[in-house]
Protein backbone atom coordinates (compact mmCIF):
# COMPACT_ATOMS: atom_id res chain seq x y z
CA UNK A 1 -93.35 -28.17 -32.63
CA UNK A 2 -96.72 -29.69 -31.76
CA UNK A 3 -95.72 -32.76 -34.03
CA UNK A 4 -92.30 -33.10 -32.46
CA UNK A 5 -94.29 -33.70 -28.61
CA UNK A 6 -96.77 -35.97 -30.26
CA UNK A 7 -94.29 -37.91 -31.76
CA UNK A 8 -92.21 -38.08 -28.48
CA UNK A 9 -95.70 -38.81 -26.53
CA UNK A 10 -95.89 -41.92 -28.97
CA UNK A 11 -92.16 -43.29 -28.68
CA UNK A 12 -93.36 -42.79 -24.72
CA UNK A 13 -96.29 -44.56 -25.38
CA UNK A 14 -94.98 -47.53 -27.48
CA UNK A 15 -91.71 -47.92 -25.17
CA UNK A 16 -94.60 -48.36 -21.96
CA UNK A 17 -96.69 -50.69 -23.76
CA UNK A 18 -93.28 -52.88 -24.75
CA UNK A 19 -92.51 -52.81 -21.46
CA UNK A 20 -96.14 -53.83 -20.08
CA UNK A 21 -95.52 -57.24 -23.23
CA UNK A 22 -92.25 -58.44 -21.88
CA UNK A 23 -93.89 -57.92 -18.11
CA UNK A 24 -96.46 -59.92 -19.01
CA UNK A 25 -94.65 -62.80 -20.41
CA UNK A 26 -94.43 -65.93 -18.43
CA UNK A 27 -90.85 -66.43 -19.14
CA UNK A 28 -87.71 -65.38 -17.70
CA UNK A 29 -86.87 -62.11 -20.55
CA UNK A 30 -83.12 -61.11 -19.77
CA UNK A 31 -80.70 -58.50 -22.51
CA UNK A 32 -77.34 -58.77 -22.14
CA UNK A 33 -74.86 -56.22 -22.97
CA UNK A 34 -71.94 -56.96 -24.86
CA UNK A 35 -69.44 -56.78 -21.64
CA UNK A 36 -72.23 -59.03 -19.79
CA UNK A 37 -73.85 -57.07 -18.25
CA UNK A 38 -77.80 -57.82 -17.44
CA UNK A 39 -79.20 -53.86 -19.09
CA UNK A 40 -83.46 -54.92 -18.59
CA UNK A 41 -84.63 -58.00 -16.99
CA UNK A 42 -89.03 -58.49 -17.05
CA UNK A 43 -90.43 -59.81 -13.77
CA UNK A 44 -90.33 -63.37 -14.47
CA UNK A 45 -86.44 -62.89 -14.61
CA UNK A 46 -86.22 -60.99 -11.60
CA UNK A 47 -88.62 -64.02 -9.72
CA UNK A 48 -86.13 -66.92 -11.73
CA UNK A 49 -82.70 -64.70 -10.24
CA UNK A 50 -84.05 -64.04 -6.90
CA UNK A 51 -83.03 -60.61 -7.69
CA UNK A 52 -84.90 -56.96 -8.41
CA UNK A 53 -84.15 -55.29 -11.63
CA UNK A 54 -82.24 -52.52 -10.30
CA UNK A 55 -80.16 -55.10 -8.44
CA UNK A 56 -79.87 -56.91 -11.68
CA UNK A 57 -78.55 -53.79 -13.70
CA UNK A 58 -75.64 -53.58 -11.58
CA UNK A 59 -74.39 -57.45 -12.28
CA UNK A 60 -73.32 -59.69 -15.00
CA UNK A 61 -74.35 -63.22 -16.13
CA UNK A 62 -71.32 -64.40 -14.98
CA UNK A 63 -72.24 -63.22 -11.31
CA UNK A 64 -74.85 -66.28 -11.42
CA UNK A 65 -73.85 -69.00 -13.55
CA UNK A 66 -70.60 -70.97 -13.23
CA UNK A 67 -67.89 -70.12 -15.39
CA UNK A 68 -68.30 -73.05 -17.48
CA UNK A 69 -71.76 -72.86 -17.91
CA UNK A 70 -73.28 -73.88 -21.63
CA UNK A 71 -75.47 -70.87 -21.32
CA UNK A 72 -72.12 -68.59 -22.29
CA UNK A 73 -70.74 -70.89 -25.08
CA UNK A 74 -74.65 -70.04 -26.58
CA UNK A 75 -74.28 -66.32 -26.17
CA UNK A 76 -70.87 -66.37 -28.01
CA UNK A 77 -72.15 -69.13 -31.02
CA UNK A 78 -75.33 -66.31 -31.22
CA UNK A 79 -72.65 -62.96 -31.37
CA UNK A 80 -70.14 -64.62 -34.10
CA UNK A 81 -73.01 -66.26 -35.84
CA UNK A 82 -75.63 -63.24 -35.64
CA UNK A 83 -78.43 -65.87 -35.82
CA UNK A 84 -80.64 -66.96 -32.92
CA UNK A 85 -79.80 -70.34 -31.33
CA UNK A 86 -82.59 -72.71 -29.27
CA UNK A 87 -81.49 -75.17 -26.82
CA UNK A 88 -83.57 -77.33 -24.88
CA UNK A 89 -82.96 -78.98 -21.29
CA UNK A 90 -79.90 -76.90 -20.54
CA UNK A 91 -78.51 -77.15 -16.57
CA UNK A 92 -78.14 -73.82 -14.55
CA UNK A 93 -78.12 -75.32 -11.45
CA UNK A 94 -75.74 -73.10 -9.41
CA UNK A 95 -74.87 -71.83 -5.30
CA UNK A 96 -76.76 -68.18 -6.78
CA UNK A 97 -79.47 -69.39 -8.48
CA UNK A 98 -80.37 -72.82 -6.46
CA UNK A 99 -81.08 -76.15 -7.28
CA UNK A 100 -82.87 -77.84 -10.39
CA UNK A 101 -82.50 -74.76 -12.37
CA UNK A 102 -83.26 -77.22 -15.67
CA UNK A 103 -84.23 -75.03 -18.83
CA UNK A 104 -84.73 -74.33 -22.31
CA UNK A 105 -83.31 -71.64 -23.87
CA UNK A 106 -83.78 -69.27 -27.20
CA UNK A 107 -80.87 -66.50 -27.76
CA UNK A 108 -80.75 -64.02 -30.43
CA UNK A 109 -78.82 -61.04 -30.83
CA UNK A 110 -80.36 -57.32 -30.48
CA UNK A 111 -78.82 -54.48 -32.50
CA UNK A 112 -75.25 -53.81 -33.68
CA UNK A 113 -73.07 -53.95 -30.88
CA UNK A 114 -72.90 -57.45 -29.45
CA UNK A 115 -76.42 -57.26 -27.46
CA UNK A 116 -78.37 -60.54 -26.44
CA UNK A 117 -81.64 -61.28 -25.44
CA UNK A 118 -82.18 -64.68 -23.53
CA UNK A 119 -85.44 -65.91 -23.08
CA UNK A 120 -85.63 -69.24 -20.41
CA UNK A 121 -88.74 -71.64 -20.34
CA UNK A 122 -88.20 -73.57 -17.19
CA UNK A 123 -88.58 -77.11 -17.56
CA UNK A 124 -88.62 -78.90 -14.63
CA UNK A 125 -91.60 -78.01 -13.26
CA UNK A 126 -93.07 -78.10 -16.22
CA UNK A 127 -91.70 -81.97 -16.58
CA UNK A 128 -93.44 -82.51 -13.09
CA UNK A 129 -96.94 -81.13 -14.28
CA UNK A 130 -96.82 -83.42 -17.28
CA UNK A 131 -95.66 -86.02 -14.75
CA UNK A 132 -98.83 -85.52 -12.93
CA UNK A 133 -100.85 -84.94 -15.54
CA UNK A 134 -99.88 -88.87 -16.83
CA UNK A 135 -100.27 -89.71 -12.76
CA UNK A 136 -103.95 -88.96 -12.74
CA UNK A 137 -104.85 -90.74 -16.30
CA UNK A 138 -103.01 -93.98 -14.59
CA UNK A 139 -105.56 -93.25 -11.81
CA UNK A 140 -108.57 -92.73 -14.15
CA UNK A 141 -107.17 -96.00 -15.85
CA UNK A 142 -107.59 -97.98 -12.55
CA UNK A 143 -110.98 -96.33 -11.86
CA UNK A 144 -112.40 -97.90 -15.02
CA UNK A 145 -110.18 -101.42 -13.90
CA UNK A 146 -111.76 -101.34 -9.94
CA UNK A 147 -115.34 -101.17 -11.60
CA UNK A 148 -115.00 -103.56 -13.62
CA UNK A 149 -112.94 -106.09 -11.29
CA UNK A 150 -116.09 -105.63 -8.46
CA UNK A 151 -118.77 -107.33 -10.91
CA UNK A 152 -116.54 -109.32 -12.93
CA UNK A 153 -114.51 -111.09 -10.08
CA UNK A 154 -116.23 -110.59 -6.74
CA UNK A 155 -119.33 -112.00 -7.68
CA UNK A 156 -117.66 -115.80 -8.96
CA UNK A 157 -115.42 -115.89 -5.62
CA UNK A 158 -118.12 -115.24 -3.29
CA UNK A 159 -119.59 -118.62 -5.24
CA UNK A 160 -116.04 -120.33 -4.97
CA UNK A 161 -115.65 -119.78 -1.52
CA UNK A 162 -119.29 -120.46 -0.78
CA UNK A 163 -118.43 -124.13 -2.44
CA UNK A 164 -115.55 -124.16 -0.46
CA UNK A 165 -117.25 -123.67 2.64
CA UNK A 166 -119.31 -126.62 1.80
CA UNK A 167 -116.96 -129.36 0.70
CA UNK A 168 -114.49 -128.81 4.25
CA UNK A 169 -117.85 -129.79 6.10
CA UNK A 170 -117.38 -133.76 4.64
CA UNK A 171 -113.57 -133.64 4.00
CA UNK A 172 -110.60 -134.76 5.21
CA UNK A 173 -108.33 -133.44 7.36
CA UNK A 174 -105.84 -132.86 4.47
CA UNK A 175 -108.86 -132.24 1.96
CA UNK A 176 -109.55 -129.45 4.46
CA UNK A 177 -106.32 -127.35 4.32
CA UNK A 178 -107.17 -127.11 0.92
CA UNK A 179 -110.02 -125.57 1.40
CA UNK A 180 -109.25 -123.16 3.77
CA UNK A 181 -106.23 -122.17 1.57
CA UNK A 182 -108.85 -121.96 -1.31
CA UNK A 183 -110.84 -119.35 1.05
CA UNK A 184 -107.86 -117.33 2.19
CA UNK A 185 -107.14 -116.82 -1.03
CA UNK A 186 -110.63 -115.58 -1.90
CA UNK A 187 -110.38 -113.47 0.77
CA UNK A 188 -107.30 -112.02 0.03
CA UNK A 189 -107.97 -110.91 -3.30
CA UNK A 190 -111.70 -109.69 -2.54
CA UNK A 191 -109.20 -107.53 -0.28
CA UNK A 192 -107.39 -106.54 -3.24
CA UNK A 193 -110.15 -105.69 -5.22
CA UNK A 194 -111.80 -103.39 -2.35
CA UNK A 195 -108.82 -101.52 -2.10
CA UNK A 196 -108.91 -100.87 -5.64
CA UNK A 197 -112.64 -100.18 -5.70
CA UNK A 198 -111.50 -96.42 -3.55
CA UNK A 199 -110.53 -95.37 -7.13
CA UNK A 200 -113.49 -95.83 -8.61
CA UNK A 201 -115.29 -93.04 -5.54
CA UNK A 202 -116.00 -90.08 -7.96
CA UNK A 203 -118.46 -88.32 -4.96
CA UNK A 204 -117.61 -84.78 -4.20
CA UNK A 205 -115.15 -84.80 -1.43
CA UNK A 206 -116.11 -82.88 1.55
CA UNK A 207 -113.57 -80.72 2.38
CA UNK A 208 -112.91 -77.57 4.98
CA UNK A 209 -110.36 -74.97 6.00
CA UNK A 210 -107.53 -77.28 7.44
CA UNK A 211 -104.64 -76.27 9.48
CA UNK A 212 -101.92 -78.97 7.66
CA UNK A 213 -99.79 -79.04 10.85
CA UNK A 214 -102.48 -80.43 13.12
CA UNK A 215 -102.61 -83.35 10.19
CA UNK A 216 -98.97 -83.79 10.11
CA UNK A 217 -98.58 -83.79 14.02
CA UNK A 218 -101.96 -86.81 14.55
CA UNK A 219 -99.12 -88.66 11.58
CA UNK A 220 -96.37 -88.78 13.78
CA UNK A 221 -98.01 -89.15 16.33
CA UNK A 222 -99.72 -92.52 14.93
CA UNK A 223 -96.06 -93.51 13.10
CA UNK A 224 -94.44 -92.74 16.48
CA UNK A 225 -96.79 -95.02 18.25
CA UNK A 226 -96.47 -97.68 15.92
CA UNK A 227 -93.95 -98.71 12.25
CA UNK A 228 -91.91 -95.94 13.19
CA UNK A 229 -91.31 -95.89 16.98
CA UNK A 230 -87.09 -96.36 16.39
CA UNK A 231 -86.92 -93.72 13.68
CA UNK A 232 -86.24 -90.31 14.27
CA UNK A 233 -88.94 -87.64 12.99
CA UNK A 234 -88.04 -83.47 12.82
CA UNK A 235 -90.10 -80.99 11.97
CA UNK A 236 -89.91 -77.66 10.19
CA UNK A 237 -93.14 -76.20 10.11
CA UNK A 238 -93.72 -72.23 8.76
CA UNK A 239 -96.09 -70.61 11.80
CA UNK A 240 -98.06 -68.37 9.62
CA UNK A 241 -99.00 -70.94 6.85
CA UNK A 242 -102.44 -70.38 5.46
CA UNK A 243 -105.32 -73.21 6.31
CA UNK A 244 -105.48 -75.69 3.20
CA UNK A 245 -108.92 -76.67 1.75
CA UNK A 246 -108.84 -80.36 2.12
CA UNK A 247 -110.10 -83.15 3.36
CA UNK A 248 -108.84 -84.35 6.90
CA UNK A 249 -109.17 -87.82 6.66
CA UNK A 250 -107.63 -88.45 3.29
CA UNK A 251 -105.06 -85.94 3.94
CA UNK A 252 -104.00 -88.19 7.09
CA UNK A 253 -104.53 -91.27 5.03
CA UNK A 254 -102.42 -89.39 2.19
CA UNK A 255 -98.96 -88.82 4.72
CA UNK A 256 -99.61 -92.08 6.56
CA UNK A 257 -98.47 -93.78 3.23
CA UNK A 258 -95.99 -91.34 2.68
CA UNK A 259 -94.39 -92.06 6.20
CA UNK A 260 -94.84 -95.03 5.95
CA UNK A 261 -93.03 -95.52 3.02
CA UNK A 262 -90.60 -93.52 4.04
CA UNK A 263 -89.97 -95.37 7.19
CA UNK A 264 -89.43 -99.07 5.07
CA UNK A 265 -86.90 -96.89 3.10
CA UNK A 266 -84.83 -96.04 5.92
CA UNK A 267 -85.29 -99.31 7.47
CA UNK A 268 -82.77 -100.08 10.06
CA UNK A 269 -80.18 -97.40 9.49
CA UNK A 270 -78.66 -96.19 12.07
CA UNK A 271 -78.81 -92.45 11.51
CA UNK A 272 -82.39 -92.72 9.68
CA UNK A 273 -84.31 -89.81 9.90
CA UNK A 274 -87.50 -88.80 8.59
CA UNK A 275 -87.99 -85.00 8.14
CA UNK A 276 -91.80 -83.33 7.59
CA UNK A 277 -91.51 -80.00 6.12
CA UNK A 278 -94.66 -77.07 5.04
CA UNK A 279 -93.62 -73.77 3.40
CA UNK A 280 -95.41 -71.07 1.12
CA UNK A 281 -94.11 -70.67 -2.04
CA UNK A 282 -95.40 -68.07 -4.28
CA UNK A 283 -95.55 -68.38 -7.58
CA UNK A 284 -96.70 -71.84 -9.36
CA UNK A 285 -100.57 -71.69 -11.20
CA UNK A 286 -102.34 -74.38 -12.72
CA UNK A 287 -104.74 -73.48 -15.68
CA UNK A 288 -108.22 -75.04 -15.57
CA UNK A 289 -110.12 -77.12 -18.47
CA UNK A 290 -113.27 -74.97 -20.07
CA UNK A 291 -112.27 -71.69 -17.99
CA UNK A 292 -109.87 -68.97 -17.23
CA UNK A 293 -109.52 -69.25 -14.18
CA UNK A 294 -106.46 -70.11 -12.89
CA UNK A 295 -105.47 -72.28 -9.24
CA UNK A 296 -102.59 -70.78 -7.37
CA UNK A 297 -100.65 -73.86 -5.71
CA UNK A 298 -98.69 -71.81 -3.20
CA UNK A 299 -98.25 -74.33 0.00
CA UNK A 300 -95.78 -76.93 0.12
CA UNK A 301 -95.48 -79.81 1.98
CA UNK A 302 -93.02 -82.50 1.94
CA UNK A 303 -91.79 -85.92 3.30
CA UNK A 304 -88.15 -86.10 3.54
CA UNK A 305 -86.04 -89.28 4.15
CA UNK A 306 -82.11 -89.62 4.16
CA UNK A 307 -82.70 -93.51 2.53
CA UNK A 308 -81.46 -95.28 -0.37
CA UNK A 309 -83.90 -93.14 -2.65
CA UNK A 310 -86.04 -94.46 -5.42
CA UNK A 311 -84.09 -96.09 -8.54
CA UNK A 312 -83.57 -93.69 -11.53
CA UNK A 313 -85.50 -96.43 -13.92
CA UNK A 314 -88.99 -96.32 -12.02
CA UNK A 315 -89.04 -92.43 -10.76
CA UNK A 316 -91.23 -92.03 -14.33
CA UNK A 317 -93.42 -94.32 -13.04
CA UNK A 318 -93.76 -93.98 -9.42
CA UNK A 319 -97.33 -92.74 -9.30
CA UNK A 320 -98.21 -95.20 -12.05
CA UNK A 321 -100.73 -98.33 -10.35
CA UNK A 322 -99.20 -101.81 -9.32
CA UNK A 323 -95.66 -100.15 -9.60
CA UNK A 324 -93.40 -101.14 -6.58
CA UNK A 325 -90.18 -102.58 -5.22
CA UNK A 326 -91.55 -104.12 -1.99
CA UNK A 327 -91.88 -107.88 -2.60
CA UNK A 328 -95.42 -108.05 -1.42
CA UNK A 329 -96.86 -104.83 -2.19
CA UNK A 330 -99.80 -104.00 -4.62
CA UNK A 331 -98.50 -100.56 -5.93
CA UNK A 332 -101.22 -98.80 -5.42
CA UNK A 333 -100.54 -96.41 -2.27
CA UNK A 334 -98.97 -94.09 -4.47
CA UNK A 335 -101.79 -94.19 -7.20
CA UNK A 336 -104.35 -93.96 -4.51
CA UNK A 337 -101.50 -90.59 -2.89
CA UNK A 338 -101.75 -88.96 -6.73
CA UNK A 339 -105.56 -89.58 -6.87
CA UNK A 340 -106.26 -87.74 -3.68
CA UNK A 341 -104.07 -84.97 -4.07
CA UNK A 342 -105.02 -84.28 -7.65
CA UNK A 343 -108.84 -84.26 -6.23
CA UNK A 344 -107.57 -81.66 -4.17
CA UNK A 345 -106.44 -79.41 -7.23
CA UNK A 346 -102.90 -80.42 -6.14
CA UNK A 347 -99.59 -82.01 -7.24
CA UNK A 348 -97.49 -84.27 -5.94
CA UNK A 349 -93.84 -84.93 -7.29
CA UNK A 350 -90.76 -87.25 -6.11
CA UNK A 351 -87.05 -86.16 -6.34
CA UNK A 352 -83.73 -87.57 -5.40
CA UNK A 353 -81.36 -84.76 -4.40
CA UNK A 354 -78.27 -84.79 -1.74
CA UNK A 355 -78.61 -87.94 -0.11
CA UNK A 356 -82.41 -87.37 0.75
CA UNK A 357 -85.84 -88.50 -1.07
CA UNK A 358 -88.27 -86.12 -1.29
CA UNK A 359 -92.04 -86.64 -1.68
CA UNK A 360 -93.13 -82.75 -2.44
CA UNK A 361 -96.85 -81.98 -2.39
CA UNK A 362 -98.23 -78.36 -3.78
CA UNK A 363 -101.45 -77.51 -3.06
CA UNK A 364 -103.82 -74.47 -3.40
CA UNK A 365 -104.41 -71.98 -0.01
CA UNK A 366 -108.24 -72.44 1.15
CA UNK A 367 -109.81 -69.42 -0.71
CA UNK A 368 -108.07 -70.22 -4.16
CA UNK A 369 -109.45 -73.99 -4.64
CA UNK A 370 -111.46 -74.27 -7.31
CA UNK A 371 -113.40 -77.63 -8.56
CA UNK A 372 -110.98 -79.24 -11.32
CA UNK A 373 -112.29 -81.83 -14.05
CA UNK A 374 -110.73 -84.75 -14.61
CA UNK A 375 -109.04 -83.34 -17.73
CA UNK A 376 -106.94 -80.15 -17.41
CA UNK A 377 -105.52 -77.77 -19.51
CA UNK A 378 -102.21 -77.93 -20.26
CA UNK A 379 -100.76 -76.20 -16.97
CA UNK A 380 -98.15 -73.24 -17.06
CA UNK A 381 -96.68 -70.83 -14.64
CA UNK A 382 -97.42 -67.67 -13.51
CA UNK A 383 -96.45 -64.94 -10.34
């Protein structure tokens, strides 16, 4: 008898610390019955449905994913073939489960009577992490570039434009447009250079607790008064935000550009409109070189314009330096954007969705911030 309840006490025991595995792994974890319907779901799944178990157990797949979705034609290869199946970058975009639902997917079959397990890996913001992860070795790139372009250059055109300084005191009138074309030209790329010479500051910035919205309202404020005075600006602001840890002025120099830009992109449309947005959302983590520590990057604030949106061949590349379509721009306001906000312990990622571009910045509440190294561990998710 005593054998019996200790044997029970372990199936208890083992069926707890199963449960307390799948809980704690950082994937979606959904078993599918052979009718469809969802039987266990771990918490990632319940966060990537926007569901709780319990609500879960009383649904089917088919209650969240479109009819024609890939994800079924996998479940049915996996059941006739009784062998697991991977597939990689699979849409599940749908009205239930939202927008840029982009994942990979392993399915293999559980026991004897047409069960499924499904296990997702969410890709795209994974994609965007690597994204940024490339964004702020482009910056480190042009850190090493401004250096070496303050000695290397500044120094001789100081000495040309010195000489040509000299020779429009005895020339001609002619002779003398030349050399004031030969010092506005100096000038204009010593300009260049000191611009790129901000990525090059590696001094600790000095941040504090920041309320974003005052930041966002001093931008408009500025745009109104100035590039975009004809352009219509909304707001939608969540009250009860948390303060960020930031930096004031770079944080207004970091939405100046992105107004800015936003404003050339709408341009003279007649219905442009230019939307600011903050929100808290719960659940991305960054993972931090040489520790275990772990950033939470749960506020979210984005730049929103109904323009022409950013062509499909340089959205790779957006953050990259000297990367731009205006015909006399540098490219480097949104390497200098990536550098700041990646000081900051934050991301920053562009999309194109319905009409409207979308700058999104994440960033970490005031009391999670923690110092990160130029190199970072390769990032992951976690609620």
């Amino acid at each position: 008898m005593n054998s019996v309840i200790g044997n029970g006490r372990q199936r208890l025991g083992a069926e707890a610390v199963a449960l307390q595995v799948l809980n704690a792994i950082q994937n979606p974890v959904v078993l599918i019955e052979q009718d469809g319907r969802i039987s266990y779901t771990n918490w990632e799944a319940e966060v990537f449905f926007g569901a709780s178990a319990s609500h879960l157990s009383r649904k089917t797949l088919s209650d969240f994913i479109p009819f024609d979705s890939p994800l079924l034609a996998l479940i049915a290869q996996v059941r006739e073939r009784r062998a697991p199946v991977n597939e990689y970058r699979v849409d599940l975009s749908s009205p239930r489960l939202g927008q840029d639902k982009l994942v990979d997917i392993y399915v293999a079959p559980v026991g004897e009577e047409g069960g499924v397990v499904l296990v997702f890996q969410v890709r795209s913001m994974a994609d965007k992490i690597d994204r940024q992860l490339v964004h702020r070795a482009a910056a480190r790139s042009v850190t090493g570039l401004a250096s070496m372009l303050a000695h290397e250059i500044k120094n001789p055109l100081s000495g040309i434009r010195g000489a040509a300084q000299l020779l429009e005191t005895n020339a001609s009138d002619d002779d003398r447009a030349l050399t004031r074309l030969i010092c506005d030209e100096s000038d204009r790329i010593v300009s260049l250079v000191d611009r790129m010479e901000v990525f090059s500051d590696e001094r600790p910035i000095d941040r504090v607790p920041l309320n974003i919205h005052s930041v966002l309202d001093h931008v408009k404020a500025v745009a109104k008064a100035g590039f975009a005075r004809d352009i219509k600006i909304t707001e939608e602001y969540d009250p009860s935000l948390p303060q960020v840890f930031a930096n004031r002025d770079q944080m207004v120099q970091v939405f100046l550009n992105l107004v800015k830009n936003a404003c050339e992109a709408v341009g003279d449309k007649p219905d442009g409109e230019i939307t600011l947005t903050s929100a808290y959302r719960p659940g991305i983590r960054m993972s931090v070189a040489g520790t275990r520590e772990k950033i939470s990057l749960p506020l979210e604030f984005c730049v929103q314009d109904n323009g022409p949106g950013v062509p499909a061949d340089l959205m790779p590349h957006l953050f990259d330096p000297f990367i731009t379509t205006k015909p006399n721009g540098t490219g480097l306001g949104l390497a200098l954007v990536a550098k700041i906000i990646g000081g900051h312990g934050g991301i920053i990622e562009c999309e194109n969705m319905n009409g409207r571009t979308t700058f999104r910045i994440l960033m970490p509440v005031s009391k999670d911030v923690l110092p990160l190294p130029p190199e970072m561990a390769s990032p992951n998710m976690d609620t």
